[in-house]
C-alpha atoms as a PDB file:
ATOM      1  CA  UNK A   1     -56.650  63.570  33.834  1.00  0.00           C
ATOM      2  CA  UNK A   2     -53.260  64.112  35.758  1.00  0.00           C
ATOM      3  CA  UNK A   3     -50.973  66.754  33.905  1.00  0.00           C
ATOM      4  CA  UNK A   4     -47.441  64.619  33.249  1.00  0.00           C
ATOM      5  CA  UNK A   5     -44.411  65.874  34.884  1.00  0.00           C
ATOM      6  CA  UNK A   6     -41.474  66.918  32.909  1.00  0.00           C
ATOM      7  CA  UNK A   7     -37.651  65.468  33.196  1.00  0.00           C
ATOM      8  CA  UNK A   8     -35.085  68.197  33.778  1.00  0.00           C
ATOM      9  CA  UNK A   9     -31.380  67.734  32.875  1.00  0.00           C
ATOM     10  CA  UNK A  10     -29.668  69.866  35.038  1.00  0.00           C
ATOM     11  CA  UNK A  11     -26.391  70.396  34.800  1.00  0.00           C
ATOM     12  CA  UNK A  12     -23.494  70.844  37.973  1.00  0.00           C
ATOM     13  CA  UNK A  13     -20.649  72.251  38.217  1.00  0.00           C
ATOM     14  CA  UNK A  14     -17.141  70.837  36.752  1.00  0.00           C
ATOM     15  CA  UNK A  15     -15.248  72.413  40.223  1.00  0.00           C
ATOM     16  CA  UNK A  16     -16.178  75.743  40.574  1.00  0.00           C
ATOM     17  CA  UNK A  17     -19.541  76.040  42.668  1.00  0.00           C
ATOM     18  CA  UNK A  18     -20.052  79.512  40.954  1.00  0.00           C
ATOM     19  CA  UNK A  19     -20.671  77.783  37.549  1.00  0.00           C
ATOM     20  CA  UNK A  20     -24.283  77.089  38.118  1.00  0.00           C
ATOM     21  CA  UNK A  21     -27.200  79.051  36.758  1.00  0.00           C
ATOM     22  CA  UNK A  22     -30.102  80.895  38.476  1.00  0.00           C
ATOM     23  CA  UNK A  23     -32.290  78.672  35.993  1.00  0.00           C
ATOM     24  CA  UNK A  24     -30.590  75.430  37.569  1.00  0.00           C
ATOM     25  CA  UNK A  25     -31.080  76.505  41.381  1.00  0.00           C
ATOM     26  CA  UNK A  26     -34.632  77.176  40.718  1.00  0.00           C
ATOM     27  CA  UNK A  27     -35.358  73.717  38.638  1.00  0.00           C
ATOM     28  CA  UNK A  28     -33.226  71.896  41.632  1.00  0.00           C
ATOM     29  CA  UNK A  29     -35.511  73.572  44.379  1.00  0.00           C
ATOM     30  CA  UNK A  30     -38.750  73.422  42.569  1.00  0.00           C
ATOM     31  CA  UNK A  31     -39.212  70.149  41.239  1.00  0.00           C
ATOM     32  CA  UNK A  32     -40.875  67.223  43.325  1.00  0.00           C
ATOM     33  CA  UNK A  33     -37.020  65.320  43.468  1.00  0.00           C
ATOM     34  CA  UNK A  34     -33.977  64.908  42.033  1.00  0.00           C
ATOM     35  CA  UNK A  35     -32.385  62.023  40.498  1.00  0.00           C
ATOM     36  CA  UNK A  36     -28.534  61.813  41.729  1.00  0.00           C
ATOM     37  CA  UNK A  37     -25.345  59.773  40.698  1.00  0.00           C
ATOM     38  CA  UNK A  38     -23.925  59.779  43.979  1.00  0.00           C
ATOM     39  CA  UNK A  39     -26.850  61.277  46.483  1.00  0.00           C
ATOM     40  CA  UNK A  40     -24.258  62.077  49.104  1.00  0.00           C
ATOM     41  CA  UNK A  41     -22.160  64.493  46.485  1.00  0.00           C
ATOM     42  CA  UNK A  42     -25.435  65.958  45.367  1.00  0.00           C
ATOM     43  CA  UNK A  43     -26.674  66.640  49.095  1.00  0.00           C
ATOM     44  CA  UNK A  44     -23.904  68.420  49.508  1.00  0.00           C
ATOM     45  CA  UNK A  45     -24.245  70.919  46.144  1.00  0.00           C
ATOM     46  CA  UNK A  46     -27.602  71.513  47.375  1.00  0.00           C
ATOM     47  CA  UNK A  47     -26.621  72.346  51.250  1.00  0.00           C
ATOM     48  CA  UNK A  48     -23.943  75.222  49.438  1.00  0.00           C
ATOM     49  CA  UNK A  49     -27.011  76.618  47.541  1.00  0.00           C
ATOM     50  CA  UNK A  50     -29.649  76.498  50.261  1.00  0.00           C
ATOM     51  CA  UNK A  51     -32.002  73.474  48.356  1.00  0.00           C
ATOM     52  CA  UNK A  52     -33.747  71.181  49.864  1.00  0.00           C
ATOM     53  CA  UNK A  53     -35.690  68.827  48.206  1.00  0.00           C
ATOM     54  CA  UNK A  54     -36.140  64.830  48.221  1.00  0.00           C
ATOM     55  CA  UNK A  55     -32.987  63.073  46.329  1.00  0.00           C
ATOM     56  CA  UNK A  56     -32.450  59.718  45.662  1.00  0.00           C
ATOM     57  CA  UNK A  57     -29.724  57.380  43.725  1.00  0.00           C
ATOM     58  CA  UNK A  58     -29.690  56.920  40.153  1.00  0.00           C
ATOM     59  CA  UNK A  59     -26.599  55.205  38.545  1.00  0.00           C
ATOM     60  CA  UNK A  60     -25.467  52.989  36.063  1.00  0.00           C
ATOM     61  CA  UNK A  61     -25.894  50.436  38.413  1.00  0.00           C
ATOM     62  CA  UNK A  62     -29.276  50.146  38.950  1.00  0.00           C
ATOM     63  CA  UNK A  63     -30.831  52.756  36.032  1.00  0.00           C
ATOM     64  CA  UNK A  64     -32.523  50.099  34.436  1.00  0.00           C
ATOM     65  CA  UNK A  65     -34.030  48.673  37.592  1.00  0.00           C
ATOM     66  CA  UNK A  66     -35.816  51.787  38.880  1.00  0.00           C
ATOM     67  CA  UNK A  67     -36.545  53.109  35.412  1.00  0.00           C
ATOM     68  CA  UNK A  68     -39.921  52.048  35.987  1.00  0.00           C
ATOM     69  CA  UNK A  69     -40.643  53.954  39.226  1.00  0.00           C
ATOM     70  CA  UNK A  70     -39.168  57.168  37.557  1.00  0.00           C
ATOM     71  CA  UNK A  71     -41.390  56.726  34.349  1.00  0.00           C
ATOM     72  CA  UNK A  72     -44.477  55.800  36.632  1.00  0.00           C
ATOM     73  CA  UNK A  73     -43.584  59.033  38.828  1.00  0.00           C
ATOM     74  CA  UNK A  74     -43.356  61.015  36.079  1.00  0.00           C
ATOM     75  CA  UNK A  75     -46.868  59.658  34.581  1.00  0.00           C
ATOM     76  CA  UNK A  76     -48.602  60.676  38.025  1.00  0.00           C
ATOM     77  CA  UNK A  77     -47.446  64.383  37.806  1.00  0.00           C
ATOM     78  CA  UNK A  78     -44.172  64.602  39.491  1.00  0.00           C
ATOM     79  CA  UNK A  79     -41.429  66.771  37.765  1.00  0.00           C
ATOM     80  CA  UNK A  80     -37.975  65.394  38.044  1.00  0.00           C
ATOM     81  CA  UNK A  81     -34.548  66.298  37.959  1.00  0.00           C
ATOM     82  CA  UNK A  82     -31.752  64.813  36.718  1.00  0.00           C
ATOM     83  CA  UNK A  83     -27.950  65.153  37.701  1.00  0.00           C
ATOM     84  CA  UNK A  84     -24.587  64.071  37.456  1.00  0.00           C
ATOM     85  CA  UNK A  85     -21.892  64.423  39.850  1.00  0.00           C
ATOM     86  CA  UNK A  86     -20.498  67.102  37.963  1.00  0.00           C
ATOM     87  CA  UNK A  87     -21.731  68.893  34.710  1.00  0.00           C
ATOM     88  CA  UNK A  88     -23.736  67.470  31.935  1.00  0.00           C
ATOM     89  CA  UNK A  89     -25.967  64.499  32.912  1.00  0.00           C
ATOM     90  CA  UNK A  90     -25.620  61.589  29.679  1.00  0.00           C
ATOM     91  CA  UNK A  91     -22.441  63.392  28.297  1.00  0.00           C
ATOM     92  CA  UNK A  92     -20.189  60.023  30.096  1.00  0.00           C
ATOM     93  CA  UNK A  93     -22.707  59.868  32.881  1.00  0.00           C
ATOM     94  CA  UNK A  94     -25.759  58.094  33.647  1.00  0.00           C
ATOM     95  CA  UNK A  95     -29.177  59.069  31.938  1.00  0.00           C
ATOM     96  CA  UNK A  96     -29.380  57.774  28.785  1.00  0.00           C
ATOM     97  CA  UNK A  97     -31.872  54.606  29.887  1.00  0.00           C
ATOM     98  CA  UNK A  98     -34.296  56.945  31.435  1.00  0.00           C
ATOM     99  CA  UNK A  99     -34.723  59.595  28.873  1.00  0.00           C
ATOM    100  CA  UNK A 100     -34.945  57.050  26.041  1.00  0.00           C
ATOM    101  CA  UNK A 101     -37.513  55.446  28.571  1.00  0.00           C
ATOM    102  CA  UNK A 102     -39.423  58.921  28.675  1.00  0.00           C
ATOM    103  CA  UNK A 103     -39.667  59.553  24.841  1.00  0.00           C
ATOM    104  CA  UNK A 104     -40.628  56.344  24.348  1.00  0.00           C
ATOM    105  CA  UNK A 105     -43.671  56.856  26.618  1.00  0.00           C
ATOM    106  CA  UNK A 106     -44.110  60.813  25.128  1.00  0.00           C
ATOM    107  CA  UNK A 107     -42.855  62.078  28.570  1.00  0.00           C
ATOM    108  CA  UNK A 108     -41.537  65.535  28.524  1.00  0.00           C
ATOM    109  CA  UNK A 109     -37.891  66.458  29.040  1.00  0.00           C
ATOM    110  CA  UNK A 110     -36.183  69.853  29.039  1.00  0.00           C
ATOM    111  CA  UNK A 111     -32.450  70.208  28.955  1.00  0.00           C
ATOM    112  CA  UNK A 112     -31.006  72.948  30.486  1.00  0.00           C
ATOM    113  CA  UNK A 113     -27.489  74.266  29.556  1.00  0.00           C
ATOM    114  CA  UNK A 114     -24.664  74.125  31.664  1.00  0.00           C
ATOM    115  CA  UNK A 115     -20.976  73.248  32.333  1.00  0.00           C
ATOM    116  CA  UNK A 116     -19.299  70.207  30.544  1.00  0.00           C
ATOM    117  CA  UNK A 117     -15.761  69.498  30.138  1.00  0.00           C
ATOM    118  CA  UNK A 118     -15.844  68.456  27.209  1.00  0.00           C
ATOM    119  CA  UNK A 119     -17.028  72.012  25.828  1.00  0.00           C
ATOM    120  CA  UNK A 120     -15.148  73.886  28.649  1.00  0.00           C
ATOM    121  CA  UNK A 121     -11.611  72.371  27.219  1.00  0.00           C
ATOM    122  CA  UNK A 122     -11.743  72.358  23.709  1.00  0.00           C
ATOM    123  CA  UNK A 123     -12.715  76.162  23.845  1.00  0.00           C
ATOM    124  CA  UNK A 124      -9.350  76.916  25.404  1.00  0.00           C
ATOM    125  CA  UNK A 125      -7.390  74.187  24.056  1.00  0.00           C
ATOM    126  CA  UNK A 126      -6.414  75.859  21.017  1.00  0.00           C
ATOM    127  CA  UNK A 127      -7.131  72.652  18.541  1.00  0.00           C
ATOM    128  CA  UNK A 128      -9.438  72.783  15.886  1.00  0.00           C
ATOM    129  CA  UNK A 129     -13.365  72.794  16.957  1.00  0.00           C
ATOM    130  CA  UNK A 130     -15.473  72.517  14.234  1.00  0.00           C
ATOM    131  CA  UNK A 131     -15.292  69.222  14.349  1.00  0.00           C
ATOM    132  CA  UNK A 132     -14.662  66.680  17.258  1.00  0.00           C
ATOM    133  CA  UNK A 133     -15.070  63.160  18.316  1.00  0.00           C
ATOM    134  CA  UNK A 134     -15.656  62.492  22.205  1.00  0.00           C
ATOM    135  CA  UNK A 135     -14.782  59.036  22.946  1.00  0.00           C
ATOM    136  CA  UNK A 136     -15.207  59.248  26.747  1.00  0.00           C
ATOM    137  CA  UNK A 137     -12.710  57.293  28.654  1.00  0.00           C
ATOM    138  CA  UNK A 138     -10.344  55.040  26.537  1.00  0.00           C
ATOM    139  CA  UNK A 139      -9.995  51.783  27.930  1.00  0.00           C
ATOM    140  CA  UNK A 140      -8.391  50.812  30.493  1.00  0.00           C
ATOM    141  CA  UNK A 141      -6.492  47.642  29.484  1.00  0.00           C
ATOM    142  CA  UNK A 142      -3.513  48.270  27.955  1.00  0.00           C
ATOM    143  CA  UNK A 143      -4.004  46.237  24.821  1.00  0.00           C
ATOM    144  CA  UNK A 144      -7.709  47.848  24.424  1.00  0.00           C
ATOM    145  CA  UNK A 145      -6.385  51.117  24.889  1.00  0.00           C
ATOM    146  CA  UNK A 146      -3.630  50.615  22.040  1.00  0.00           C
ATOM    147  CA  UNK A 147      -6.528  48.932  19.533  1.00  0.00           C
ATOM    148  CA  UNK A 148      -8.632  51.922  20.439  1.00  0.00           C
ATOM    149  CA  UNK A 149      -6.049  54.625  19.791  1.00  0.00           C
ATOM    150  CA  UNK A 150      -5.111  52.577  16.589  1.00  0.00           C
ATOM    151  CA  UNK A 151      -8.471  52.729  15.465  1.00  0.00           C
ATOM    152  CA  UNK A 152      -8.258  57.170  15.983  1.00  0.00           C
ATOM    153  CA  UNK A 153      -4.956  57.059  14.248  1.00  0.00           C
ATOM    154  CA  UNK A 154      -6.400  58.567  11.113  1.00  0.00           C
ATOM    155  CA  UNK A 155      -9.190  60.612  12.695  1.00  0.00           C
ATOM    156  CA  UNK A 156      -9.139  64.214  10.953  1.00  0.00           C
ATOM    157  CA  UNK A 157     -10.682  65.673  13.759  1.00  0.00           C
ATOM    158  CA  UNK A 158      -9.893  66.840  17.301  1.00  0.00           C
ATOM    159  CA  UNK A 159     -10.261  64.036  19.785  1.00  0.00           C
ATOM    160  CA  UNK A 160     -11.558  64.441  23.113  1.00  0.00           C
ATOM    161  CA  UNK A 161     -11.210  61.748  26.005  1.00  0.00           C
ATOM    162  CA  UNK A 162     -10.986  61.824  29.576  1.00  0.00           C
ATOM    163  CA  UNK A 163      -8.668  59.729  31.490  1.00  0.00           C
ATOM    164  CA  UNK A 164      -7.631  59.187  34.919  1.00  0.00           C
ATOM    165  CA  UNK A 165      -5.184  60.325  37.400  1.00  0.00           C
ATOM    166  CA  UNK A 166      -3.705  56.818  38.026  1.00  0.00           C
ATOM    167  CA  UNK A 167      -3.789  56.067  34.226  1.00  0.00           C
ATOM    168  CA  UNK A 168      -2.720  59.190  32.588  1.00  0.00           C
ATOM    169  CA  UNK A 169       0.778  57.898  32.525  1.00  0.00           C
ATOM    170  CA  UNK A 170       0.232  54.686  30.658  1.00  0.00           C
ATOM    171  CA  UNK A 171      -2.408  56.715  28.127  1.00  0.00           C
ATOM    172  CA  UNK A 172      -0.131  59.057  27.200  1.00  0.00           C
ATOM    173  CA  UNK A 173       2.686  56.435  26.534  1.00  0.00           C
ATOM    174  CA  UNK A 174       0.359  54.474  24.791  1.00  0.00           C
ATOM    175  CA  UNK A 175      -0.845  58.057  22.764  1.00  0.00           C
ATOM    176  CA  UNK A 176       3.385  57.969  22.062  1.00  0.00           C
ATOM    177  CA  UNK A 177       3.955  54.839  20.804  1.00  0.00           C
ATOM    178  CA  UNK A 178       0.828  54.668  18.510  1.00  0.00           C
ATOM    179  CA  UNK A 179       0.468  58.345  17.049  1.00  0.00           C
ATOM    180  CA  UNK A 180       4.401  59.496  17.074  1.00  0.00           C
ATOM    181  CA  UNK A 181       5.590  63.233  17.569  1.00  0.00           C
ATOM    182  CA  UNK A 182       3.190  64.749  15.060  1.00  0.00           C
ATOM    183  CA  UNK A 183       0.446  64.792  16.553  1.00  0.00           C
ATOM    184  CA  UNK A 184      -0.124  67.315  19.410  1.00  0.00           C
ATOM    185  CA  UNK A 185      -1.453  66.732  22.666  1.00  0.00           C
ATOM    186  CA  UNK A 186      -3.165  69.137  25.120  1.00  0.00           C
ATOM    187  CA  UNK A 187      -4.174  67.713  28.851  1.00  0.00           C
ATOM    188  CA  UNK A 188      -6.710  69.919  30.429  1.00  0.00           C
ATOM    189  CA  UNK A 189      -6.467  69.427  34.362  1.00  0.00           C
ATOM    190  CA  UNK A 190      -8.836  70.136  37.079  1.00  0.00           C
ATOM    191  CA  UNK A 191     -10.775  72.940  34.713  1.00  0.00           C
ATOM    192  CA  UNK A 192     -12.700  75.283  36.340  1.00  0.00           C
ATOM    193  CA  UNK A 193     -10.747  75.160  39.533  1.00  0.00           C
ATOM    194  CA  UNK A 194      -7.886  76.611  41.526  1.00  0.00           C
ATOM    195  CA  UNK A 195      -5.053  74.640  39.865  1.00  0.00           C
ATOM    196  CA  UNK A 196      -6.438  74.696  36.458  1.00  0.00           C
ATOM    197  CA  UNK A 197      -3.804  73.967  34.053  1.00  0.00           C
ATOM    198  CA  UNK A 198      -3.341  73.290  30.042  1.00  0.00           C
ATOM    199  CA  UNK A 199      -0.271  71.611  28.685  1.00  0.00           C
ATOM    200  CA  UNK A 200       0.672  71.270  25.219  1.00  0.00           C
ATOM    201  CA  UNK A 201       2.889  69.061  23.029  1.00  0.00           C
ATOM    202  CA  UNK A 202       3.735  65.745  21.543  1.00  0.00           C
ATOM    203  CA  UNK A 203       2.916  62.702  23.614  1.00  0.00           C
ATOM    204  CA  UNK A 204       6.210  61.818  24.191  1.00  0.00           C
ATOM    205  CA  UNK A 205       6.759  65.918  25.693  1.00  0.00           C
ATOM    206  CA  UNK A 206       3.876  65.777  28.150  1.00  0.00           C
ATOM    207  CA  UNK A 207       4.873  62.357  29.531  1.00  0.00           C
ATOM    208  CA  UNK A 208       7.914  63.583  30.494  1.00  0.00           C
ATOM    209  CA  UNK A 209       6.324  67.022  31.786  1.00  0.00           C
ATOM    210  CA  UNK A 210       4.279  64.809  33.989  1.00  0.00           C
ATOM    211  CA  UNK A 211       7.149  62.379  35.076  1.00  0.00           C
ATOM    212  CA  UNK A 212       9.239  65.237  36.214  1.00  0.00           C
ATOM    213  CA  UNK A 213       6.330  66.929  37.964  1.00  0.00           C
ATOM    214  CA  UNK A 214       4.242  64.751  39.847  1.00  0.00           C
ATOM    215  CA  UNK A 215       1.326  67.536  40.887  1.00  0.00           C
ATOM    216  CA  UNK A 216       0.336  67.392  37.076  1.00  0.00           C
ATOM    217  CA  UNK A 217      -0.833  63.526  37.708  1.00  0.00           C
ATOM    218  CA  UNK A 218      -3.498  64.631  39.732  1.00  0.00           C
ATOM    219  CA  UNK A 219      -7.164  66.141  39.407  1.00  0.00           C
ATOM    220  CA  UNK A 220      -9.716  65.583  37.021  1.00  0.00           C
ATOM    221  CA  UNK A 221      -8.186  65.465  33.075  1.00  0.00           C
ATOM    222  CA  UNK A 222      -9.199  65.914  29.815  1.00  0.00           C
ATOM    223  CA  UNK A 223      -6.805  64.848  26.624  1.00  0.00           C
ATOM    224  CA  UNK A 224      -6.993  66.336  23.509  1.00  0.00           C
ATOM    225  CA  UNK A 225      -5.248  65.165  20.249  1.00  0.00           C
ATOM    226  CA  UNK A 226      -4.575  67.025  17.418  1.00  0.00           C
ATOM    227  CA  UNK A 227      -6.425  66.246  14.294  1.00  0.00           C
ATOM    228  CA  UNK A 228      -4.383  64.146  11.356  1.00  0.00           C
ATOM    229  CA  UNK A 229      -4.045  66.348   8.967  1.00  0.00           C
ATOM    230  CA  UNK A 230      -4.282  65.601   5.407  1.00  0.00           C
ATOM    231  CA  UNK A 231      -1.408  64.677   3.016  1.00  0.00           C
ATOM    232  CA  UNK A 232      -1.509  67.847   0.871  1.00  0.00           C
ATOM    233  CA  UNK A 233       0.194  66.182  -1.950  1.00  0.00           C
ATOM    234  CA  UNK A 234      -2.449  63.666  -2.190  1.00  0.00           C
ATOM    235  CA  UNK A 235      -5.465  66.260  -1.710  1.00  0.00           C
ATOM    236  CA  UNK A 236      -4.149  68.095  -4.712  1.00  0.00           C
ATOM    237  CA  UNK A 237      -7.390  67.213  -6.255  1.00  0.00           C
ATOM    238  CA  UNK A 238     -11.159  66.349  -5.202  1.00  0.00           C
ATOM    239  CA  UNK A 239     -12.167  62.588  -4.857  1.00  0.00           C
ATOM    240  CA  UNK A 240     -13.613  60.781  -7.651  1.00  0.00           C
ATOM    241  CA  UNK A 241     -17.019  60.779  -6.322  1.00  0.00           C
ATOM    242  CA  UNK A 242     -16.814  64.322  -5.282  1.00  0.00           C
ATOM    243  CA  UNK A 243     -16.313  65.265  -8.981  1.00  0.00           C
ATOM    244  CA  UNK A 244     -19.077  63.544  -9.789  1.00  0.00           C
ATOM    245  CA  UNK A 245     -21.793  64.949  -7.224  1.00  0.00           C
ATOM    246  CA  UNK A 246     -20.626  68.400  -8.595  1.00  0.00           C
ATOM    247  CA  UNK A 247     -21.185  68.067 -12.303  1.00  0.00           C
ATOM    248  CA  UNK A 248     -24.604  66.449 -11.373  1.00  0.00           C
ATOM    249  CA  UNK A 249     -25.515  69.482  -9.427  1.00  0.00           C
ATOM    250  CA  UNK A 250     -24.189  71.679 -11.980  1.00  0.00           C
ATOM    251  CA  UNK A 251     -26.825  70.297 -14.201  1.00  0.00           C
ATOM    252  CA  UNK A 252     -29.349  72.250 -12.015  1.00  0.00           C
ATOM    253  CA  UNK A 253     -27.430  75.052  -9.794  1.00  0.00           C
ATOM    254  CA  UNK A 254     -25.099  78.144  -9.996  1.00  0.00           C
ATOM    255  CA  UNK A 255     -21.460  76.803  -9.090  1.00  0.00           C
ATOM    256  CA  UNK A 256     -21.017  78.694  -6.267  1.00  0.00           C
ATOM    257  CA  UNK A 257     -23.965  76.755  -4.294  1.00  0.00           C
ATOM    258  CA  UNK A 258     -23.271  73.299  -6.045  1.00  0.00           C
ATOM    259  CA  UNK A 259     -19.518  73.539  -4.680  1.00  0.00           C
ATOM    260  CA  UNK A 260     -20.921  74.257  -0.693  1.00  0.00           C
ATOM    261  CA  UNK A 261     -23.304  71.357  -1.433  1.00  0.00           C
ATOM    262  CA  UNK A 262     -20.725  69.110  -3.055  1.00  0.00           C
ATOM    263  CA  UNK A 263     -18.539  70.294   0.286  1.00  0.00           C
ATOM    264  CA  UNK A 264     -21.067  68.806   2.501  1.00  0.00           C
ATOM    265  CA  UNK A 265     -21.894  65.492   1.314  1.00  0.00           C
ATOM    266  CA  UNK A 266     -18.264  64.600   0.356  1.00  0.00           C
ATOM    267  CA  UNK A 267     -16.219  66.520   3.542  1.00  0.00           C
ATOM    268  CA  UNK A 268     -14.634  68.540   0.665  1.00  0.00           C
ATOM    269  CA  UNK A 269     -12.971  71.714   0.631  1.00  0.00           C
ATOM    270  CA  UNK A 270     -15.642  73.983  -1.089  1.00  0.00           C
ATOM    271  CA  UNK A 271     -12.555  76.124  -2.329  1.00  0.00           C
ATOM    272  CA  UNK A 272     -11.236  73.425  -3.758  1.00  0.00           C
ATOM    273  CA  UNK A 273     -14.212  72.052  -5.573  1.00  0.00           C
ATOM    274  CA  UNK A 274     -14.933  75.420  -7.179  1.00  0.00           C
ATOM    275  CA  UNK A 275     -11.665  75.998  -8.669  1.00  0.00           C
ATOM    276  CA  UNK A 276     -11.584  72.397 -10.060  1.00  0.00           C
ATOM    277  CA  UNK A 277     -15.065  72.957 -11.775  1.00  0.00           C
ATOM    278  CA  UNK A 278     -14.008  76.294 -13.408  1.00  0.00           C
ATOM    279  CA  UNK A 279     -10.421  74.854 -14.975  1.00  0.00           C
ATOM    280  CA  UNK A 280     -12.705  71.480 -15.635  1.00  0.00           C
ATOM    281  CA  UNK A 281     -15.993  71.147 -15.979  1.00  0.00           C
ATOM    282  CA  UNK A 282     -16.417  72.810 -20.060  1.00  0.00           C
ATOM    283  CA  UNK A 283     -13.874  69.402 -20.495  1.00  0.00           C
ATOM    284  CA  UNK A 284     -15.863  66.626 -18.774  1.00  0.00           C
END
């Protein structure tokens, strides 16, 4: 019986050619072919590192058409790799129909780590990070982009999009008139590369940053918004539901671990929940 290949998700570089690991080069050079957004960006990534190996086009565009032939490859023993035209295949890129295609079938695939803007901004941002919501691009219709940012008004996490050069403009006036001057904005340009730059304020501020200074309207970009945060007057107190999860577990377990438990399920502050039982729970 023919031993399966595997799937590799290989990771690129976001701009800088010198983010790429030794793993990656040797996955890229050893298996049977690689699977490439745009073949003529990849061939050129693998001409800087010396690689050469078969590579042929796989895109939104016609994913679901050669699916097949990938799958059927993959059944007959040849390994694969997958990549994007810069950093994390599936993370906003193409992927997603073939490696649901491969578990489905019990085919192997092996992620390797790598560069992703996503990660790459919100580590320098200086925004919250222990919890985020990627929404990818935001639409690009004005209307859909206002609905969409309406619907992330009350998100209490950091929110990470990208967004285009020739759209950043309208975005962040749309960011202005839907979320106000509370809410800070970062825009993380052209990471990773020569011009790298992070500026920070209110909507409203880095509109007119980028109206005054046409150089920061170009490059690759990544927004960030600032999570809402909470109306302290009106989180004087856990929930309802909250209070109810904890006396339940205090029927069973010490306070200190029904609080972190009672924290988890209901996105409490475990604090917060721990004081309340100890001035309240000899009462209820």
């Amino acid at each position: 019986m023919t031993e399966q290949g595997i799937l590799y998700i290989v990771p690129t570089p976001i701009g800088n050619l010198d983010d790429i690991t030794e793993r990656a080069i040797k996955t890229l050079s050893e298996v049977a072919a690689i699977a490439a957004e745009d073949t003529r960006h990849t061939r050129k990534l693998m001409q800087h590192y010396g690689i050469q190996n078969e590579v042929f086009a796989l895109h939104e565009h016609n994913e679901i058409h050669r699916a097949d032939a990938v799958i059927e490859r993959l059944q007959q023993g040849d390994s694969l790799a997958l990549v994007s035209d810069a950093g994390t295949p599936l993370i906003n890129d193409p992927g997603y129909v073939i490696v649901h295609r491969c578990r489905e079938q019990g085919l192997k695939v092996i992620a390797l780590p790598g560069a992703c803007a996503v990660t790459v901004a919100l580590s320098a941002a200086g925004l919250p990070t222990d919890r985020f919501a990627f929404e990818g691009f935001l639409p690009s219709k004005p209307q859909q982009r206002r609905a969409k940012l309406e619907a992330l008004k009350t998100e209490q996490r950091t929110i990470v999009v990208y967004e285009s050069p020739h759209r950043i403009l309208h975005a962040l006036a749309d960011m202005d008139t839907v979320l106000g001057n509370e809410r800070q904005v970062v825009l993380a340009r052209e990471l990773t590369k020569q011009f790298e730059t992070y500026l920070r304020g209110s909507a409203a501020e880095l509109l007119q940053i980028l109206t005054d200074d046409t150089n920061q309207q170009r490059g690759e970009m990544v927004l960030l918004i600032a999570p809402l945060q909470p109306d302290t007057e009106a989180s004087e107190g856990p929930g309802e539901s909250a209070k109810r999860t904890l006396l339940l577990l205090l029927e069973e377990l010490p306070l200190k671990k029904a609080a972190a438990m009672t924290a988890k399920i209901h996105d409490e502050r475990k604090n917060l929940l721990y004081q309340w039982a100890l001035e309240n729970r000899d009462n209820e």
